[in-house]
C-alpha atoms as a PDB file:
ATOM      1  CA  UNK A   1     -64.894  25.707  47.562  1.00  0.00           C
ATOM      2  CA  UNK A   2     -61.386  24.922  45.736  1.00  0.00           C
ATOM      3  CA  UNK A   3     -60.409  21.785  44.049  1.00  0.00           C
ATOM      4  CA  UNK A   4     -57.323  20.847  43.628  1.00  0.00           C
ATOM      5  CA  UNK A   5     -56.377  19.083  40.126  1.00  0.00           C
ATOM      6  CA  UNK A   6     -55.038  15.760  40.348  1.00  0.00           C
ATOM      7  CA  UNK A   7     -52.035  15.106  37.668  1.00  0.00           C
ATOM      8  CA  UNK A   8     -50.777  11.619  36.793  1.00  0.00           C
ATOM      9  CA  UNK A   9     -47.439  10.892  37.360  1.00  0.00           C
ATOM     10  CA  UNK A  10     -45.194   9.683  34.803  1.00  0.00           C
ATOM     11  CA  UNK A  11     -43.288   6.424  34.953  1.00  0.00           C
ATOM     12  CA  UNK A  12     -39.544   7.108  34.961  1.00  0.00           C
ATOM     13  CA  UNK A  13     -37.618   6.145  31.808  1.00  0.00           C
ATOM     14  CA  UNK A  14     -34.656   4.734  32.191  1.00  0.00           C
ATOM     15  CA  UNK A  15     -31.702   7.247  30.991  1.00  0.00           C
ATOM     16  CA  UNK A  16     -30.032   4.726  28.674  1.00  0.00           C
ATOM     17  CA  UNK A  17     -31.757   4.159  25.325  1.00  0.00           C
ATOM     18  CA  UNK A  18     -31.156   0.918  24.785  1.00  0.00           C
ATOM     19  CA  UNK A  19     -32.889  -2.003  25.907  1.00  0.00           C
ATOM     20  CA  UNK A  20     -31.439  -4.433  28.328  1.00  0.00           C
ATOM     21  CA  UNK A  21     -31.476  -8.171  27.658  1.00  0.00           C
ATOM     22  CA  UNK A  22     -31.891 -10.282  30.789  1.00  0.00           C
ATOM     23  CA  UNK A  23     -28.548 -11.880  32.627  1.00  0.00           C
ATOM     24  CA  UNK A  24     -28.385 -15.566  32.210  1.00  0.00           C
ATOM     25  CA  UNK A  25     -27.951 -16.627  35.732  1.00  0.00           C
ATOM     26  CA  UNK A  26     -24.214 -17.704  34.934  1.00  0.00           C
ATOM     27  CA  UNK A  27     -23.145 -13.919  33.419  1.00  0.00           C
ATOM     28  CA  UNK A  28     -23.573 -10.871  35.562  1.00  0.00           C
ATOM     29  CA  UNK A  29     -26.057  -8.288  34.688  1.00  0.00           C
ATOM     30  CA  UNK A  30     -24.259  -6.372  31.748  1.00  0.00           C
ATOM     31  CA  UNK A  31     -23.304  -2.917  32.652  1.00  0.00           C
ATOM     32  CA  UNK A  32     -25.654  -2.076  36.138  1.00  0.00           C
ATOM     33  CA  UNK A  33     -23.170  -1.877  38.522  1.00  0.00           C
ATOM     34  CA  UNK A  34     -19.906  -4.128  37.316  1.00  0.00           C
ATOM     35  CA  UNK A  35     -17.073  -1.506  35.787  1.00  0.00           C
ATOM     36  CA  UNK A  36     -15.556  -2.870  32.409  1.00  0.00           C
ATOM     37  CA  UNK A  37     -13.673  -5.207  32.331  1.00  0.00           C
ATOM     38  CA  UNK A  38      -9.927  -5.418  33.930  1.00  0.00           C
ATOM     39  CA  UNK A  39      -8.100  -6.426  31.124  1.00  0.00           C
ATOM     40  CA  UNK A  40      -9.269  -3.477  28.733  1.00  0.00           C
ATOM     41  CA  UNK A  41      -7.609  -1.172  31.740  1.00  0.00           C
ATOM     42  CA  UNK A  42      -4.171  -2.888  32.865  1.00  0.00           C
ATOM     43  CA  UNK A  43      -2.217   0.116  32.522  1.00  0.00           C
ATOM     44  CA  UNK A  44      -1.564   2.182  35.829  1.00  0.00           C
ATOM     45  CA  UNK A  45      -2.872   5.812  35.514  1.00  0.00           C
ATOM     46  CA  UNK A  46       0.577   7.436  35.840  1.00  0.00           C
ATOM     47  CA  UNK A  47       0.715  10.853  33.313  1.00  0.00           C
ATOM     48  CA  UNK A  48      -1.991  12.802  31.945  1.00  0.00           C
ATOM     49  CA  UNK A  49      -1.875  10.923  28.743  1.00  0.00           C
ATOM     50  CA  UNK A  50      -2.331   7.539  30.691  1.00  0.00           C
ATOM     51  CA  UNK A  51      -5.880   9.325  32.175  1.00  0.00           C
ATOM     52  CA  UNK A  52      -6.602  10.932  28.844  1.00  0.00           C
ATOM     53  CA  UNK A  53      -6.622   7.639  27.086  1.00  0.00           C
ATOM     54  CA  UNK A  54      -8.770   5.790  29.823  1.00  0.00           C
ATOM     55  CA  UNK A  55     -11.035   8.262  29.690  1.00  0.00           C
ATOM     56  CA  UNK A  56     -11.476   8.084  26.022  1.00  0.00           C
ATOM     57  CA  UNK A  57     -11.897   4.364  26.735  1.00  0.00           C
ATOM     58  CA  UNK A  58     -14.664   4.616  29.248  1.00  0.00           C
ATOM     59  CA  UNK A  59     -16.837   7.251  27.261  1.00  0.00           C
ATOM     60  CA  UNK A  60     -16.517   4.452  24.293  1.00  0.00           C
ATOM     61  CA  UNK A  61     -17.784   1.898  26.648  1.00  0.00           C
ATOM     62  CA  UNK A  62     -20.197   3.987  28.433  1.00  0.00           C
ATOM     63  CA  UNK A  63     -21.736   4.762  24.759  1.00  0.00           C
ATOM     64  CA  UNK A  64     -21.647   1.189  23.513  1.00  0.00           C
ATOM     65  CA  UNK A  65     -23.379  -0.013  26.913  1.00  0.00           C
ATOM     66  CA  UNK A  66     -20.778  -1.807  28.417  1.00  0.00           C
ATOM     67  CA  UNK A  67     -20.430   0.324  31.514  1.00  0.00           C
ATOM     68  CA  UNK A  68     -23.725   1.515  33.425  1.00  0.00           C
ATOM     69  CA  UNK A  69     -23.835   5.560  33.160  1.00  0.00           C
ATOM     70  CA  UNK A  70     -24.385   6.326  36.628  1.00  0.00           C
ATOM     71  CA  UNK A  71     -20.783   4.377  37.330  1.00  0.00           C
ATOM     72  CA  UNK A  72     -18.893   6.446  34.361  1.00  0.00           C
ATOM     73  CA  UNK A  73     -20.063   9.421  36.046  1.00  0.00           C
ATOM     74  CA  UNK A  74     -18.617   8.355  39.761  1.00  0.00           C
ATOM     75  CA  UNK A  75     -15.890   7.111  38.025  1.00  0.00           C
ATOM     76  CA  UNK A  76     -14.913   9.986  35.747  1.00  0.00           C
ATOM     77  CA  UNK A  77     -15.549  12.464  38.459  1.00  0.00           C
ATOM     78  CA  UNK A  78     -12.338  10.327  40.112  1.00  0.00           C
ATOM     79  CA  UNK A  79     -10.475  10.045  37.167  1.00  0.00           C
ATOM     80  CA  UNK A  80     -10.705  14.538  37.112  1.00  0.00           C
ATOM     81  CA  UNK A  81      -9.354  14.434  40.538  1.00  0.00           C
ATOM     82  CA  UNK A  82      -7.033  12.510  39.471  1.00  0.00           C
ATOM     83  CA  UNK A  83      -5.361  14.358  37.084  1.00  0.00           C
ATOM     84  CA  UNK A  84      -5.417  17.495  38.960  1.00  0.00           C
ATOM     85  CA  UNK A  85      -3.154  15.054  41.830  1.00  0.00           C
ATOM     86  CA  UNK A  86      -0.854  14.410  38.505  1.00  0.00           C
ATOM     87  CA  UNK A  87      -0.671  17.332  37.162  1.00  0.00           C
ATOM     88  CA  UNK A  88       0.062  19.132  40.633  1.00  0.00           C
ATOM     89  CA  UNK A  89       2.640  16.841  41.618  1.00  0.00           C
ATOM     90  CA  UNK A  90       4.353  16.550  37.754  1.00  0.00           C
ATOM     91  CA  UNK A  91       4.429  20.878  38.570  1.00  0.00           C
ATOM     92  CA  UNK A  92       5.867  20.348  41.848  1.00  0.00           C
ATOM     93  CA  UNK A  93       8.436  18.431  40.648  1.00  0.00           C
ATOM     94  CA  UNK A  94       9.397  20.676  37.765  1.00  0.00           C
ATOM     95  CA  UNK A  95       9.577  23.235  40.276  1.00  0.00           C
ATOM     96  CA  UNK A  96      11.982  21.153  42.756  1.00  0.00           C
ATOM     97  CA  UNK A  97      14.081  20.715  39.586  1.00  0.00           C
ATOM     98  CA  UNK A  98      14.841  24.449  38.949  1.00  0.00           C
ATOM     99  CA  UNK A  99      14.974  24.978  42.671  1.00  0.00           C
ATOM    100  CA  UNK A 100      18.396  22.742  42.394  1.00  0.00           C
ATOM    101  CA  UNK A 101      19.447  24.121  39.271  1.00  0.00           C
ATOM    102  CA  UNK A 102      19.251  27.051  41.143  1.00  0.00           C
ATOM    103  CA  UNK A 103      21.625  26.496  43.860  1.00  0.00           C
ATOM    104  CA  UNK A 104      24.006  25.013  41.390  1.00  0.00           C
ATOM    105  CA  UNK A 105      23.954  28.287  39.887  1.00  0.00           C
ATOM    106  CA  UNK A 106      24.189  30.380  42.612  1.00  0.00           C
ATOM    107  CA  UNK A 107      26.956  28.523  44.779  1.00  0.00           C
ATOM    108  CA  UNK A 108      29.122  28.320  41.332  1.00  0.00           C
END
């Protein structure tokens, strides 16, 4: 005869440490699902430096509890393919430069 051992299952904790007050019905739930807010991110993510800096600012607000870390993740997985689109096309265009710079120099 076997018998199979029973184990207890363990209530998930929640990933973030700190405690969440309750929305007042007026104010949305802090951090769950709304991204920070617009006017902290204005500037159009245009050169690496433009991504580097928002990034900087997210994993500040992620880490103060201002954005929800499940939506820094989805969002900072964008913001990598991202600046592999920037970087690729700020190399293609380097390269479309010294292709011209080359025919100047060879029809001289």
């Amino acid at each position: 005869m076997t018998t199979t051992k029973k184990t207890q299952s363990r209530p998930n904790k929640p990933r973030n440490l700190r405690t969440q007050t309750p929305a007042k019905a007026d104010e949305p739930e802090k951090g769950a699902t709304t991204p920070p807010p617009r006017s902290r991110y204005k500037k159009r993510l245009r050169t690496l430096p433009d991504v580097r800096v928002y990034l900087a600012d997210l994993i500040h607000a992620t880490r103060d509890g201002e954005v929800d870390s499940n939506l820094a993740g989805k969002i900072a997985f964008m913001i990598n393919i991202l600046r592999a689109v920037i970087a690729d096309s700020e190399l293609a265009q380097r390269i479309e430069k010294l292709e011209k710079e080359m025919e100047k120099r060879e029809s001289a």
